[in-house]
PDB file of N, CA and C in Angstrom:
ATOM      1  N   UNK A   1    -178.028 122.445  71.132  1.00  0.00           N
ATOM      2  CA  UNK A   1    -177.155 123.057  70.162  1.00  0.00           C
ATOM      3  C   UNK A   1    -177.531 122.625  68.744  1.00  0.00           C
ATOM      4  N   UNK A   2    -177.871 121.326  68.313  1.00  0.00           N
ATOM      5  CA  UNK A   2    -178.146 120.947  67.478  1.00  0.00           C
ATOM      6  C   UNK A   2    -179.396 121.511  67.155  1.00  0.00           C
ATOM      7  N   UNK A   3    -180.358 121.693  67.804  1.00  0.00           N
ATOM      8  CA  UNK A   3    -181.536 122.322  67.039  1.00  0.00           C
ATOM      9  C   UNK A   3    -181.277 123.473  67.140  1.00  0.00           C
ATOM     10  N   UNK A   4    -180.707 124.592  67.609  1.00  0.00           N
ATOM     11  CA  UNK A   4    -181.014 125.829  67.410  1.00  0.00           C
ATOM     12  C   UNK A   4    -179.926 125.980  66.296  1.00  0.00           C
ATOM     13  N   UNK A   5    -179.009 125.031  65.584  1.00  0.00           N
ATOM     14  CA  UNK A   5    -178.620 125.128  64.520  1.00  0.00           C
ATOM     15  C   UNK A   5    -179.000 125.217  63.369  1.00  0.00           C
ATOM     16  N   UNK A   6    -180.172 123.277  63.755  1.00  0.00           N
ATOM     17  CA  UNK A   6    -181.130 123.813  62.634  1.00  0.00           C
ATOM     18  C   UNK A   6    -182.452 125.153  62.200  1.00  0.00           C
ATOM     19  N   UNK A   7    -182.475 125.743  63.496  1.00  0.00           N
ATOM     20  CA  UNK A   7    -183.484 126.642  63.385  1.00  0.00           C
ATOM     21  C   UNK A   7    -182.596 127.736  62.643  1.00  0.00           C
ATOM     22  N   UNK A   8    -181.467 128.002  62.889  1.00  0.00           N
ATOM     23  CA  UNK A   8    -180.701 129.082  61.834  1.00  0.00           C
ATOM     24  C   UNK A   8    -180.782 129.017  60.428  1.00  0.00           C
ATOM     25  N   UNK A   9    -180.548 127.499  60.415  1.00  0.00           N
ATOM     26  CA  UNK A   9    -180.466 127.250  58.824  1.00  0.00           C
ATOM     27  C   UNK A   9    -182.285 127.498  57.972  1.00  0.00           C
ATOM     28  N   UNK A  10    -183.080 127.078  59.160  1.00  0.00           N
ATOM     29  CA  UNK A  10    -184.684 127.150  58.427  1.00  0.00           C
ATOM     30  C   UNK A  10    -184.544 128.392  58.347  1.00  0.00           C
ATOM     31  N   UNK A  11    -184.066 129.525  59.204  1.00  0.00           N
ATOM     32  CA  UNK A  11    -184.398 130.758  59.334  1.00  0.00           C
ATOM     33  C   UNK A  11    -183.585 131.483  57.831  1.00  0.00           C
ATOM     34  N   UNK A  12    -182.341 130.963  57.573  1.00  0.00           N
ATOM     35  CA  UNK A  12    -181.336 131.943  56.353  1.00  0.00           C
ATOM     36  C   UNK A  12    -182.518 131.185  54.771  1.00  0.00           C
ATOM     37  N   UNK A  13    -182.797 129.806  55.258  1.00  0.00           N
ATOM     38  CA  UNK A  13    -183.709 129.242  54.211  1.00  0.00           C
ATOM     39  C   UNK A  13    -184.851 129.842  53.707  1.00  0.00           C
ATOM     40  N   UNK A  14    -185.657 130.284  54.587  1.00  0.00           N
ATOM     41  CA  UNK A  14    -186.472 130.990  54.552  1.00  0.00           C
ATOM     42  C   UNK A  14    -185.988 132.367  53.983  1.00  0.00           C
ATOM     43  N   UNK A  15    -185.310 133.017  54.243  1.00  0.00           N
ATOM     44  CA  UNK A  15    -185.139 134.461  53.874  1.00  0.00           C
ATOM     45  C   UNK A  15    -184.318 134.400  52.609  1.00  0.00           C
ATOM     46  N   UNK A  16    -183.814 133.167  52.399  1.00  0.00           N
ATOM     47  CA  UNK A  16    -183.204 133.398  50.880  1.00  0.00           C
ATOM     48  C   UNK A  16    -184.498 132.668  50.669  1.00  0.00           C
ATOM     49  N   UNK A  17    -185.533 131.730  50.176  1.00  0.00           N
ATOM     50  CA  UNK A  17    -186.785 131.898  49.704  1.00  0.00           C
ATOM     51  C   UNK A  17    -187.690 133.416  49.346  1.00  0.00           C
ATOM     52  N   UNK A  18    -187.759 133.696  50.278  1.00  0.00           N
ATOM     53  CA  UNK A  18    -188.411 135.272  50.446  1.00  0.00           C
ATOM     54  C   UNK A  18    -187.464 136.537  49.423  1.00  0.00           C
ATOM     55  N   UNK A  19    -185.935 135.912  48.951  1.00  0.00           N
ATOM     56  CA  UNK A  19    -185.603 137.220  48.130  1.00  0.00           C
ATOM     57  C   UNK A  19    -185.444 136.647  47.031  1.00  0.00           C
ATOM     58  N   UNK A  20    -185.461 135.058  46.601  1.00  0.00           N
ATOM     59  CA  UNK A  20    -185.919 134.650  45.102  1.00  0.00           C
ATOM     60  C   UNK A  20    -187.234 135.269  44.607  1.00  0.00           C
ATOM     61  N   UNK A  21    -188.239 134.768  45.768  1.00  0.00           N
ATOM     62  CA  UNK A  21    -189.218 134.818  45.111  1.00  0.00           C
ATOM     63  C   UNK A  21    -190.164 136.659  44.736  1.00  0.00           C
ATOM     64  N   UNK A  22    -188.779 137.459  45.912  1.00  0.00           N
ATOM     65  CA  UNK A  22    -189.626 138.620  45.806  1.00  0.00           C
ATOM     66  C   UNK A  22    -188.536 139.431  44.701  1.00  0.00           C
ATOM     67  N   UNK A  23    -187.733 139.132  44.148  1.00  0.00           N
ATOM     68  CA  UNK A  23    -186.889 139.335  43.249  1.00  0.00           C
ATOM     69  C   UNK A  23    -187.896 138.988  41.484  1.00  0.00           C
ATOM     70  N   UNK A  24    -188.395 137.763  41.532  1.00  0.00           N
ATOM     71  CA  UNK A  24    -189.529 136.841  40.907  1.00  0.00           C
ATOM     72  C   UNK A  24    -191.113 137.726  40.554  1.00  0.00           C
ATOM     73  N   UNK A  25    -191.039 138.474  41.224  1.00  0.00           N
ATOM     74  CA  UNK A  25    -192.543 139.143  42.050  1.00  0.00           C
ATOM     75  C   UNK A  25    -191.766 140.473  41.409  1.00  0.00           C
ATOM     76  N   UNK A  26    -190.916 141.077  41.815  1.00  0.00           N
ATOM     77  CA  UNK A  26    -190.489 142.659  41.005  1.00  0.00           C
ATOM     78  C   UNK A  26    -190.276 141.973  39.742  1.00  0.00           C
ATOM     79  N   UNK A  27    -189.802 141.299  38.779  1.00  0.00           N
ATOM     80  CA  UNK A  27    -189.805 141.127  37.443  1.00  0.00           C
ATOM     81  C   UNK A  27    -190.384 141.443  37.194  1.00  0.00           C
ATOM     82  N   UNK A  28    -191.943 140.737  37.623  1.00  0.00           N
ATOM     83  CA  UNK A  28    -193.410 140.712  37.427  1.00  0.00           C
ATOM     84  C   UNK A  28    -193.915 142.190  37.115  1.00  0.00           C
ATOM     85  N   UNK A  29    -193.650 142.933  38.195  1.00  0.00           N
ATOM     86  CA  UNK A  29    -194.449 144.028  38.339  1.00  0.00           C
ATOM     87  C   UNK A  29    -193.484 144.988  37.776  1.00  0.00           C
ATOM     88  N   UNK A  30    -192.270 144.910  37.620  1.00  0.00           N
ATOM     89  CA  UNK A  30    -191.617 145.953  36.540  1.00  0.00           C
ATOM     90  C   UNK A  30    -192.350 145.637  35.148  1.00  0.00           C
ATOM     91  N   UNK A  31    -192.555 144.631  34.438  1.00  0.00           N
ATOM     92  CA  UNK A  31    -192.523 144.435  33.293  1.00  0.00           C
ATOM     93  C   UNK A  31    -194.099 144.991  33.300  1.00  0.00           C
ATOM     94  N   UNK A  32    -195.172 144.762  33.999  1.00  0.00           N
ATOM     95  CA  UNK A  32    -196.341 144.926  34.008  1.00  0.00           C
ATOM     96  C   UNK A  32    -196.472 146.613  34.320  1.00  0.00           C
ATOM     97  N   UNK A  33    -195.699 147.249  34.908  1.00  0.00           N
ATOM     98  CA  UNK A  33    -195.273 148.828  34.740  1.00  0.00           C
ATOM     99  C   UNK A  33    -195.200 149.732  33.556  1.00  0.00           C
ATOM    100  N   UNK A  34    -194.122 148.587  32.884  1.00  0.00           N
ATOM    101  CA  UNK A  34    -193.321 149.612  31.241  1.00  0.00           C
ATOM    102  C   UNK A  34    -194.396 148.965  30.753  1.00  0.00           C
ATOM    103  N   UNK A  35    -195.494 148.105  30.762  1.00  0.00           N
ATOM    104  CA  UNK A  35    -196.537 147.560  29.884  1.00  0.00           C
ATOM    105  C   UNK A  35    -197.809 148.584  29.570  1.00  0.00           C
ATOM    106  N   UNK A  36    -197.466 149.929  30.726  1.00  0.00           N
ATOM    107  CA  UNK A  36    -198.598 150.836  30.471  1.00  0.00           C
ATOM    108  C   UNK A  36    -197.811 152.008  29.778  1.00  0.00           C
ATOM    109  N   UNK A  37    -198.739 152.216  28.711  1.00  0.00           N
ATOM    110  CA  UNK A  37    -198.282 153.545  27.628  1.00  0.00           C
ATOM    111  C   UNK A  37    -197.802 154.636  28.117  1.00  0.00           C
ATOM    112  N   UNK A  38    -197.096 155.190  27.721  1.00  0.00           N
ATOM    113  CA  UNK A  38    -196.743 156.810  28.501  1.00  0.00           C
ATOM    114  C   UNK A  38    -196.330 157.888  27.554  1.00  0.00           C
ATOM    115  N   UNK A  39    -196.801 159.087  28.295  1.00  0.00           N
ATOM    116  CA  UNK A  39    -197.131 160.001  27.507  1.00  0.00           C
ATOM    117  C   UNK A  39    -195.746 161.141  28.004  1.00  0.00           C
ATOM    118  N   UNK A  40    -195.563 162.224  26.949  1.00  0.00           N
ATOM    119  CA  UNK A  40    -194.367 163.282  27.304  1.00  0.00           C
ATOM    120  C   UNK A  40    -194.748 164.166  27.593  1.00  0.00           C
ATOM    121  N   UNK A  41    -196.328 164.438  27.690  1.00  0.00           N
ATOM    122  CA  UNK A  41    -196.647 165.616  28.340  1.00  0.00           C
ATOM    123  C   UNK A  41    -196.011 166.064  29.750  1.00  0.00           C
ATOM    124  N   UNK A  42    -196.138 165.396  30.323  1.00  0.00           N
ATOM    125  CA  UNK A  42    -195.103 165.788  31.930  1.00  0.00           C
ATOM    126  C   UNK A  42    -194.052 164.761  32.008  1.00  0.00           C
ATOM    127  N   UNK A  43    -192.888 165.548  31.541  1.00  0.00           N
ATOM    128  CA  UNK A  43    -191.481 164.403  31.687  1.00  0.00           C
ATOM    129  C   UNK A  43    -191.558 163.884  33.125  1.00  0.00           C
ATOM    130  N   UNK A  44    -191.076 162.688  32.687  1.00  0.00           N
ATOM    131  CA  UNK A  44    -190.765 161.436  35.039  1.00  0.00           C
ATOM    132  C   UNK A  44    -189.003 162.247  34.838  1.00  0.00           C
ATOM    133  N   UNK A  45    -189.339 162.901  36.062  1.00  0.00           N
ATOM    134  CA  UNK A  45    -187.898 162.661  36.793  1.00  0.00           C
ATOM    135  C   UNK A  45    -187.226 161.604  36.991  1.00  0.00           C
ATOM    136  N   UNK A  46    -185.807 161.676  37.290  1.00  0.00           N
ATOM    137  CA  UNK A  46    -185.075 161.189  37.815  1.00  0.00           C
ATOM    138  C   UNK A  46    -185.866 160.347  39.138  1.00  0.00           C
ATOM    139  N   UNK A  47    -185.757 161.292  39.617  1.00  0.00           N
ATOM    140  CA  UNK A  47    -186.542 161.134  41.646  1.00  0.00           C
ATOM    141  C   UNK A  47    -187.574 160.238  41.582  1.00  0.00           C
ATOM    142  N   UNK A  48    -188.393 160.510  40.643  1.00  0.00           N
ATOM    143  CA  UNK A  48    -189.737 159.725  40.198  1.00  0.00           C
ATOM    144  C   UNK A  48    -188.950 158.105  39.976  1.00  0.00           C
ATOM    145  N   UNK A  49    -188.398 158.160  38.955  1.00  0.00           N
ATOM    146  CA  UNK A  49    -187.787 156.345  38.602  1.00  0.00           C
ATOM    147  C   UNK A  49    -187.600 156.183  39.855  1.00  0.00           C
ATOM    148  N   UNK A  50    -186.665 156.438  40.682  1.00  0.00           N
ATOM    149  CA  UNK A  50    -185.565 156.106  41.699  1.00  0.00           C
ATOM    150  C   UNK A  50    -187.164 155.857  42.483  1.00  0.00           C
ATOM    151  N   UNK A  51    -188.030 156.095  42.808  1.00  0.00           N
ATOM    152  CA  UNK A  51    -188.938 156.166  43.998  1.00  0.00           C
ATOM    153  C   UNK A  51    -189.886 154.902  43.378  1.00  0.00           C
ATOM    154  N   UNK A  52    -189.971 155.237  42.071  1.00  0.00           N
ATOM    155  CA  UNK A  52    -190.898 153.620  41.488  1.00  0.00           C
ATOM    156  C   UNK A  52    -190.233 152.414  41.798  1.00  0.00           C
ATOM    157  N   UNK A  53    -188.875 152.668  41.447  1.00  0.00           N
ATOM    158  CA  UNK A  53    -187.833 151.320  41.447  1.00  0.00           C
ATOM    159  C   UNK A  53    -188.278 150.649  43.754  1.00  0.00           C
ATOM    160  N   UNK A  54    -187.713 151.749  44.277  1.00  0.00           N
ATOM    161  CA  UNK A  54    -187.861 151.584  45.498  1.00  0.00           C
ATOM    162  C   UNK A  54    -189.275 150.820  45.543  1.00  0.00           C
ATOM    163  N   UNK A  55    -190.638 151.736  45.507  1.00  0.00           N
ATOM    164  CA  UNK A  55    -191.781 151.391  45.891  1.00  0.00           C
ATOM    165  C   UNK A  55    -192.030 149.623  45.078  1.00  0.00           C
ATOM    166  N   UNK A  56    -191.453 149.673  43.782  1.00  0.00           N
ATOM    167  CA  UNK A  56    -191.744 148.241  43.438  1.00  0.00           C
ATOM    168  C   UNK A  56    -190.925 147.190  44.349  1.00  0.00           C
ATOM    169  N   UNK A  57    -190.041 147.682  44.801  1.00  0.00           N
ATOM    170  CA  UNK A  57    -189.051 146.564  45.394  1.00  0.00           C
ATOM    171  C   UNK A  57    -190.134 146.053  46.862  1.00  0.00           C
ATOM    172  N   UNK A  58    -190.575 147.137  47.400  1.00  0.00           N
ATOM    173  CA  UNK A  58    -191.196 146.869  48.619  1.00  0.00           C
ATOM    174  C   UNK A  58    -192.626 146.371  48.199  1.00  0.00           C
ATOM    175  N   UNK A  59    -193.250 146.575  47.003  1.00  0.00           N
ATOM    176  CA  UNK A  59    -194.400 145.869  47.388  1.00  0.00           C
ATOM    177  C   UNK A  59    -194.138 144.236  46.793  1.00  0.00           C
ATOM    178  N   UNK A  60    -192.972 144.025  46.618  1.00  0.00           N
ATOM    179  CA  UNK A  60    -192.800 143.083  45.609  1.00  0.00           C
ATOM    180  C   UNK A  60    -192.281 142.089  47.001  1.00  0.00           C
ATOM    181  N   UNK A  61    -191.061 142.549  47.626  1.00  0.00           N
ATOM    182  CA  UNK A  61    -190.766 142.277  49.043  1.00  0.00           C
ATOM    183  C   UNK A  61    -192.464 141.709  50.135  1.00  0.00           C
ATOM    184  N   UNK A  62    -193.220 142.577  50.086  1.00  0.00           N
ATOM    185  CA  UNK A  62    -194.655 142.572  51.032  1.00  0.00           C
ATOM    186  C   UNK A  62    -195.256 141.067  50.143  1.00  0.00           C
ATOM    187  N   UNK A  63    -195.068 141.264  48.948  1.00  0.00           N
ATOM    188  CA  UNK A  63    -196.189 140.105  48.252  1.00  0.00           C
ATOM    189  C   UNK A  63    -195.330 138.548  48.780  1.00  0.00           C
ATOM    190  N   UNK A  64    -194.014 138.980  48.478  1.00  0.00           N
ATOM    191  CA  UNK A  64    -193.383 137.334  48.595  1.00  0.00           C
ATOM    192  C   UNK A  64    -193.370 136.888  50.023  1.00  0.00           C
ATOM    193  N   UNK A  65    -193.801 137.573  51.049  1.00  0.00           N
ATOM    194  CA  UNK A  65    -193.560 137.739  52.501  1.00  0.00           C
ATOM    195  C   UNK A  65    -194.857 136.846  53.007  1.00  0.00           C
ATOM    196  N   UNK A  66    -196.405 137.159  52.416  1.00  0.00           N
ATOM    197  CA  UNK A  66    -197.159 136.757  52.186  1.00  0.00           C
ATOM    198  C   UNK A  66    -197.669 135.446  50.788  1.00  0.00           C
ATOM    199  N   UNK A  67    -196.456 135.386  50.465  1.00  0.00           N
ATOM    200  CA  UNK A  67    -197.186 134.591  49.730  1.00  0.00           C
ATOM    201  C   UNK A  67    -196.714 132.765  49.627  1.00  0.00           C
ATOM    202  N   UNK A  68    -198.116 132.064  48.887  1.00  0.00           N
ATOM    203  CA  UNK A  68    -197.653 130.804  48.817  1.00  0.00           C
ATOM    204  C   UNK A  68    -196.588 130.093  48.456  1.00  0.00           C
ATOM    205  N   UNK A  69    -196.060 130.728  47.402  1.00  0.00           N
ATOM    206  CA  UNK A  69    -195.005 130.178  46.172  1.00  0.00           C
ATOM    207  C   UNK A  69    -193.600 130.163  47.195  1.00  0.00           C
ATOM    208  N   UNK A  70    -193.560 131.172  48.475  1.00  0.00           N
ATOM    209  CA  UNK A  70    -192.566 131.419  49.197  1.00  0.00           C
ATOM    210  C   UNK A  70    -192.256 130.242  49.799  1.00  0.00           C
ATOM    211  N   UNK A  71    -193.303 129.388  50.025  1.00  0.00           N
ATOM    212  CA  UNK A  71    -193.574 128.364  51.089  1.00  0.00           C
ATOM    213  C   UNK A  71    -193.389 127.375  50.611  1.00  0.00           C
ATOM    214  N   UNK A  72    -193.588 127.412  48.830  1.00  0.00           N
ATOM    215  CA  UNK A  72    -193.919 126.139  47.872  1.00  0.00           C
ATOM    216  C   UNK A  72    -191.908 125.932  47.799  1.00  0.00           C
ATOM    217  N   UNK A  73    -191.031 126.929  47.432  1.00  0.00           N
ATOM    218  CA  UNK A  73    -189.756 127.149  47.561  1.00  0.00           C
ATOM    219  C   UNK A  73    -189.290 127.142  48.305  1.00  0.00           C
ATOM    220  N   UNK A  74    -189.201 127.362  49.224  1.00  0.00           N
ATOM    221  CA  UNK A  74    -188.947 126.468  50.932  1.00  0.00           C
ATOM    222  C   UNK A  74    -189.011 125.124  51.403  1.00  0.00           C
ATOM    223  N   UNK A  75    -190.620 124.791  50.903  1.00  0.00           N
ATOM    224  CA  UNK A  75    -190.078 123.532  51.029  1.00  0.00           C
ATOM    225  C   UNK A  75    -189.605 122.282  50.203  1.00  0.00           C
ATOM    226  N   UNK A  76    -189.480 123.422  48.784  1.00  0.00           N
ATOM    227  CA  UNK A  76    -188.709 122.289  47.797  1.00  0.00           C
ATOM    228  C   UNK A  76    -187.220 122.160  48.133  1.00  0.00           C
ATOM    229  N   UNK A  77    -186.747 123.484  48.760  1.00  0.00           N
ATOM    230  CA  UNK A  77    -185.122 123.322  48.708  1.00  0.00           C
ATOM    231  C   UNK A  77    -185.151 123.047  50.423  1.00  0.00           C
ATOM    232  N   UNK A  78    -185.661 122.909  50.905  1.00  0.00           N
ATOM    233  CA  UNK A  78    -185.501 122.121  52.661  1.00  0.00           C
ATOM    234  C   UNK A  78    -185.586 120.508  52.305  1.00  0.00           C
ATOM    235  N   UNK A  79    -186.601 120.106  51.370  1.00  0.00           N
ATOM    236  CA  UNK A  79    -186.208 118.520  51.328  1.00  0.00           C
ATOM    237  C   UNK A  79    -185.006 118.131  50.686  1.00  0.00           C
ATOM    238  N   UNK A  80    -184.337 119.279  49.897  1.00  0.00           N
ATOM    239  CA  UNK A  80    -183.003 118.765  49.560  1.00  0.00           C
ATOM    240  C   UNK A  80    -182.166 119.197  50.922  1.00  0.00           C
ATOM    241  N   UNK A  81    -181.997 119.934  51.360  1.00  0.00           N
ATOM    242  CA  UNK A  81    -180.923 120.726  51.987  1.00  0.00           C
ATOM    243  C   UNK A  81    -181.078 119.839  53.689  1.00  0.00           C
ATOM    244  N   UNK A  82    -182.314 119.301  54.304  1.00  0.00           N
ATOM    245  CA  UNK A  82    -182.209 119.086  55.454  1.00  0.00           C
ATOM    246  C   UNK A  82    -182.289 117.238  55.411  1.00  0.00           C
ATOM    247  N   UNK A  83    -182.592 116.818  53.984  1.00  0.00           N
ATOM    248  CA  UNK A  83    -182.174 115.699  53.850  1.00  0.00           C
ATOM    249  C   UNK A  83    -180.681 114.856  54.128  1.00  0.00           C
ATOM    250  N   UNK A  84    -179.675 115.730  53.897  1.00  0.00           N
ATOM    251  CA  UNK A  84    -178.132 115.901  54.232  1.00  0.00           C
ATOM    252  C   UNK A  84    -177.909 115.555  55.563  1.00  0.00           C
ATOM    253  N   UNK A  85    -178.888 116.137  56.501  1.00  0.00           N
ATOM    254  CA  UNK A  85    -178.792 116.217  57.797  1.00  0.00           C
ATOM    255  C   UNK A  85    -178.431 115.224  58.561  1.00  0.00           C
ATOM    256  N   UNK A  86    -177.901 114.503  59.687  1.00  0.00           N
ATOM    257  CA  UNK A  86    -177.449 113.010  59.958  1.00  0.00           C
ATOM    258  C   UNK A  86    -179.172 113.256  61.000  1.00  0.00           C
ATOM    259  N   UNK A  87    -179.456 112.235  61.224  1.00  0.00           N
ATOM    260  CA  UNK A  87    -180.802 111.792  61.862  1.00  0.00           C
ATOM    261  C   UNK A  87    -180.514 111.285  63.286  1.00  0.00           C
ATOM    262  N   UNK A  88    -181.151 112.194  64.116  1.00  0.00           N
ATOM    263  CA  UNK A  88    -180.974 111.868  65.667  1.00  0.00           C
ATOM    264  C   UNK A  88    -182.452 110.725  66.307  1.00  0.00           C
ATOM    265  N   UNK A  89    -181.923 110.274  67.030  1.00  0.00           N
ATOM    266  CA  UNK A  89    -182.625 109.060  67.236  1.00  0.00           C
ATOM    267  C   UNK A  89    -182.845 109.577  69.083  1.00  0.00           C
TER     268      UNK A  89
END
């Protein structure tokens, strides 16, 4: 009981890691988006934003899923968080 407790908690740890950092990762790539010039020759829809916003969320989601920094944030807030833990002998 006790470990598959802690495996819940690595598991919600992990996935709140994975939506800092992919939250961290869309900043990134929104700002690096509006950073390219645009022109009025063909107005963006509505549909168009709404589908960029989406598509950035998911590749931004895919990068933090894969990436180091996910792992580097995991295990900075697991040595606080599982330090708490009482120690079985």
């Amino acid at each position: 009981m006790f470990v598959s407790g802690i495996l819940s908690n690595i598991k919600s740890l992990r996935d709140a890691s994975v939506e800092f950092v992919g939250d961290l990762f869309y900043k990134i790539f929104k700002e690096m988006y509006e950073s390219i010039p645009k022109y009025d020759l063909i107005p963006e829809t509505t549909a168009e934003k709404w589908f960029r916003e989406m598509l950035l969320r998911e590749y931004s989601k895919h990068a933090a899923e894969q990436s180091q920094l996910t792992d580097l944030v995991l295990k900075s807030l697991g040595e606080k968080v599982f330090s708490n833990f009482p120690q079985r002998e």
